[in-house]
Structures are given as C-alpha cells and as structure tokens.
Protein backbone atom coordinates (compact mmCIF):
# COMPACT_ATOMS: atom_id res chain seq x y z
CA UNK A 1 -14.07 -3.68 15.60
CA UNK A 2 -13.40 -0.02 14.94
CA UNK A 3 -15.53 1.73 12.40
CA UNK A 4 -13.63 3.71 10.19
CA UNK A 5 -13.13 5.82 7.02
CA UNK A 6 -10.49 5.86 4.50
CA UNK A 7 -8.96 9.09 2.93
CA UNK A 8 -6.74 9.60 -0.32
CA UNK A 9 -4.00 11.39 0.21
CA UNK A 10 -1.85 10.49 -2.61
CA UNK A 11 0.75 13.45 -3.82
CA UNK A 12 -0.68 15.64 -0.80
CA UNK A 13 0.90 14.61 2.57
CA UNK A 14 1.04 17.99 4.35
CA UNK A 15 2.94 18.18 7.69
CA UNK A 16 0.27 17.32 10.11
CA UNK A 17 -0.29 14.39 8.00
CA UNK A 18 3.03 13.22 8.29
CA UNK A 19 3.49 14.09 11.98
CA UNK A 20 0.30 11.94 12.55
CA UNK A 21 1.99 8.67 10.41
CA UNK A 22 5.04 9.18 12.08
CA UNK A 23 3.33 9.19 15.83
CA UNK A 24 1.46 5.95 14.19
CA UNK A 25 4.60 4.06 13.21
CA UNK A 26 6.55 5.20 16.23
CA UNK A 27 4.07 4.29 18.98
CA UNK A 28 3.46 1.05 17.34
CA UNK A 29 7.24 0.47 17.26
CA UNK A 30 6.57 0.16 13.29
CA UNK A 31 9.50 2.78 12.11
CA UNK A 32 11.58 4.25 14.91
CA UNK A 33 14.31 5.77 12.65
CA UNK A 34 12.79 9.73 11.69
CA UNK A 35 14.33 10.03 8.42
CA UNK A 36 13.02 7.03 7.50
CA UNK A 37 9.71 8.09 8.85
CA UNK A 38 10.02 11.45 6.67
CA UNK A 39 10.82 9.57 3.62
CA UNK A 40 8.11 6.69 4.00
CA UNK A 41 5.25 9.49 5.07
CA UNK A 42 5.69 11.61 2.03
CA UNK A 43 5.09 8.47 0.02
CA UNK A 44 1.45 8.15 1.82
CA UNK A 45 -1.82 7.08 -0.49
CA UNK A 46 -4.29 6.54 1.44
CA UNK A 47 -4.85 6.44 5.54
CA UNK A 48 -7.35 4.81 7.59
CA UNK A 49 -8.89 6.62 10.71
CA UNK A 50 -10.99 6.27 13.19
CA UNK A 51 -15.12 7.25 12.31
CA UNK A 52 -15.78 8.16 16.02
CA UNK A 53 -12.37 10.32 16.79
CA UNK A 54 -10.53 10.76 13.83
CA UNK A 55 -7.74 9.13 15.27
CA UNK A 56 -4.86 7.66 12.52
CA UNK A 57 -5.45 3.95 12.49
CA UNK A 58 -3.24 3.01 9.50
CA UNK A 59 -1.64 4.10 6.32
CA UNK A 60 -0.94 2.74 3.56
CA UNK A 61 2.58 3.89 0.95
CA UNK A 62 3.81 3.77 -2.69
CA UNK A 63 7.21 3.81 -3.99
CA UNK A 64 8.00 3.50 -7.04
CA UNK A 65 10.85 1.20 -7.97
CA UNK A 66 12.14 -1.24 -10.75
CA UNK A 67 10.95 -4.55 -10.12
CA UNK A 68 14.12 -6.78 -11.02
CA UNK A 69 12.54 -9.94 -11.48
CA UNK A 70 9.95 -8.13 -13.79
CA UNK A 71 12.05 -5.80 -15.69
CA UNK A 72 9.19 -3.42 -15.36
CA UNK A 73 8.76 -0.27 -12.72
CA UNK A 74 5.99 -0.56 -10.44
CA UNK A 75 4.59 0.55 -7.38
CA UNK A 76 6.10 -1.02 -4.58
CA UNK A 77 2.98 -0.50 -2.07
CA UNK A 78 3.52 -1.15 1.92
CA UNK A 79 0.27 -1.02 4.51
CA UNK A 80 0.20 -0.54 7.67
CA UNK A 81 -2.48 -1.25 10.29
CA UNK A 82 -2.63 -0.31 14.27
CA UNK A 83 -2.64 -3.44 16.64
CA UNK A 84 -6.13 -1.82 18.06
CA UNK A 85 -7.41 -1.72 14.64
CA UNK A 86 -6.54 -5.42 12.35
CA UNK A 87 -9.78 -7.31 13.79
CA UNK A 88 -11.54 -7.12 10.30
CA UNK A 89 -11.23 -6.02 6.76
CA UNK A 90 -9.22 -2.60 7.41
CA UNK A 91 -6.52 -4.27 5.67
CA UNK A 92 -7.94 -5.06 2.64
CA UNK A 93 -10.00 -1.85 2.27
CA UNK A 94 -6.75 0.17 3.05
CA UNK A 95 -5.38 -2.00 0.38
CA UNK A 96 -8.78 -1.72 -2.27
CA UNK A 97 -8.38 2.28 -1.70
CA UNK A 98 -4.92 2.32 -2.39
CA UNK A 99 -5.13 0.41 -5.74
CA UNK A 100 -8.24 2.33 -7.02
CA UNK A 101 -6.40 5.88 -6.18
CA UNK A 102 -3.00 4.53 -7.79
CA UNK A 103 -5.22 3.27 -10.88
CA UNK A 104 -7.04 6.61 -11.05
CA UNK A 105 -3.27 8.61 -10.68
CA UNK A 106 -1.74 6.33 -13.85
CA UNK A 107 -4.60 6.98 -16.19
CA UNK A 108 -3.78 10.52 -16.67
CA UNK A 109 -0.65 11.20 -19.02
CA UNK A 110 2.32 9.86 -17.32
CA UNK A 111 6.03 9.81 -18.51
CA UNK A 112 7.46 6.81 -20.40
CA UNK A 113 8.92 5.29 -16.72
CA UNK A 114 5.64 5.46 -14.84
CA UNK A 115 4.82 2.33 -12.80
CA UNK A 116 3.00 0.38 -14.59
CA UNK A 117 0.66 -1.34 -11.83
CA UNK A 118 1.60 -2.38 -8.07
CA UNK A 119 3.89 -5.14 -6.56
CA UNK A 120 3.31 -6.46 -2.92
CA UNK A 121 5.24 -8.74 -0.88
CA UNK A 122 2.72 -10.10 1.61
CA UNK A 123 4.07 -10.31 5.34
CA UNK A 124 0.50 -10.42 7.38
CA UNK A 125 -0.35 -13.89 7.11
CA UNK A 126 -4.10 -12.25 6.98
CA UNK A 127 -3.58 -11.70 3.38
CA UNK A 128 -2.54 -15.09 3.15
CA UNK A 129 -5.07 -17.33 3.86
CA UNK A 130 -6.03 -17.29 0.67
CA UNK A 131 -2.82 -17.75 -1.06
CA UNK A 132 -3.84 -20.45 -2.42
CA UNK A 133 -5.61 -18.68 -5.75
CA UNK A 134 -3.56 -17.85 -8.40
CA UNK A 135 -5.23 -14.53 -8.63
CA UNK A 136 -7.24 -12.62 -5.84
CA UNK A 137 -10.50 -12.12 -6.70
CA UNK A 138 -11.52 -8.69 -5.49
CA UNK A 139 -8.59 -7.23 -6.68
CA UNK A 140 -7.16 -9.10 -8.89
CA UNK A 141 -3.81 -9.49 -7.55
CA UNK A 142 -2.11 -12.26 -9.24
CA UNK A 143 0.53 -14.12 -7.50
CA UNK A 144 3.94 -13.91 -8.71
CA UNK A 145 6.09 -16.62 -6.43
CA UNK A 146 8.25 -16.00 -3.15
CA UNK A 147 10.73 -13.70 -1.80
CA UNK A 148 14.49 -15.38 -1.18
CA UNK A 149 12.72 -14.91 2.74
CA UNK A 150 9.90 -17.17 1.46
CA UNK A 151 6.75 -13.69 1.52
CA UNK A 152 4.82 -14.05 -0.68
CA UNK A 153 4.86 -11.46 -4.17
CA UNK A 154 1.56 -10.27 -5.94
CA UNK A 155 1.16 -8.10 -8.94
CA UNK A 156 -1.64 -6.07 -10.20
CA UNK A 157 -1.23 -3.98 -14.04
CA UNK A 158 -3.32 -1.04 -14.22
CA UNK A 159 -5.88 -1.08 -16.91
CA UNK A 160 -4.11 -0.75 -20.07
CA UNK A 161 -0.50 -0.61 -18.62
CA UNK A 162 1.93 -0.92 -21.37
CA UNK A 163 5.12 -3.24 -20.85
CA UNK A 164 7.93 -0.61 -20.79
CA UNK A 165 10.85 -1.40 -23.15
C-alpha cells in the first residue's frame, strides 16, 4: 500500500495541476479525449499523491448539475484512483476529503441555485460491499436506488441545505 496525502484544490486547478490529472487519466486509459480532460480537470476538489514522491495517484471532481430524479441541484462528484494505488482506503479518504471541502465551500453565502449536497453513482464495487445500509456510516451517504444501468445512487445534504423551490 502506498502512503499518501490528500490536497484541496477546489476552485484552484492551475495548469500544472491539470497537466498532472490529465497525464493520470490518460496513462491509466481513464479519459483519452483532451477536451474532455480540460473540462473534467478544472472541476478538480481534491487529489491524492504519493507521500514518498509526490507523484498524482488520484483525483477526485465536482460538477454541479440538476439531479432529475431529485428536482434539486447537487454536486455530481466522480473519483478516480490509479491501478498502483486502490489496495486500501484511498478511495474513501479521497471521497471523506472531497465531501468535507465541498461542505466547507457551501457554508459560505452561495446563490439561490447552489448544490445543495453531493450525488454519487457508485461504479467500484469497493464502495459497494456495504451497500447493504441504508445510509453509510462515516459519511453519511444515504442510498437513493439504481441507475437505469443498475449503479448504485447515494446522496449526502450539506448541513443545513435548504430544498430549492
């Protein structure tokens, strides 16, 4: 198991950043396509690297999009993890990170259409293992049924989010 460090960098993706996520997602044949890569790095939260090199090791992304089945706008949050690097928790503690900075970001003023907590559709079956609980809890994730391609969804509010109209 790698040791490793995770870093916020939510709303601060500067170009080395985002050259180092793209590298990730290309040489793990994650995200070949570079405007997609230039789109998805800008959306970056938080990133894992390596303690002993410094080396990217995953990274984890927000977007923020109306959740139809919800009505409300959330955070759509995706993570990804290096091959070398998913023996372990990095998963989860890319995942922890990225809630607590998103929950930190949303309790400053925000407009009327902020998201209003964080939606996941699970496709490491690492995360579900425990599917079984209704609500996850470490984080509190609560589940919130299947995908028409049968992943499974989670929500989490942020403290005091506010159903938008």
């Amino acid at each position: 198991m790698t040791e490793s460090r995770i870093e916020s960098c939510w709303r601060n993706v500067g170009s080395e950043l985002a050259a180092q996520i793209g590298a990730l997602w290309q040489a793990e044949n994650a995200i070949g396509d570079s405007a997609e890569i230039a789109r998805r790095s800008g959306e970056a939260v938080c990133v894992a690297r390596s303690a002993s090199d410094d080396r990217l090791l995953g990274v984890a992304t927000a977007q923020p999009r109306q959740i139809p089945f919800l009505g409300q706008p959330m955070y759509y949050v995706r993570a990804f993890v290096a091959a070398s690097a998913r023996r372990g928790l990095l998963a989860h503690r890319l995942l922890h990170s990225t809630q607590a900075t998103l929950a930190a970001d949303a309790a400053g003023p925000a407009p009327a259409s902020a998201a209003i907590g964080i939606f996941l559709e699970l496709e490491n079956p690492v995360f579900t293992r425990d599917g079984e609980r209704a609500v996850w809890r470490r984080s509190g994730f609560i589940y919130a049924g299947r995908t028409p391609n049968g992943l499974q969804r989670r929500i989490w509010y942020f403290p005091d989010a506010r159903l938008r109209g």
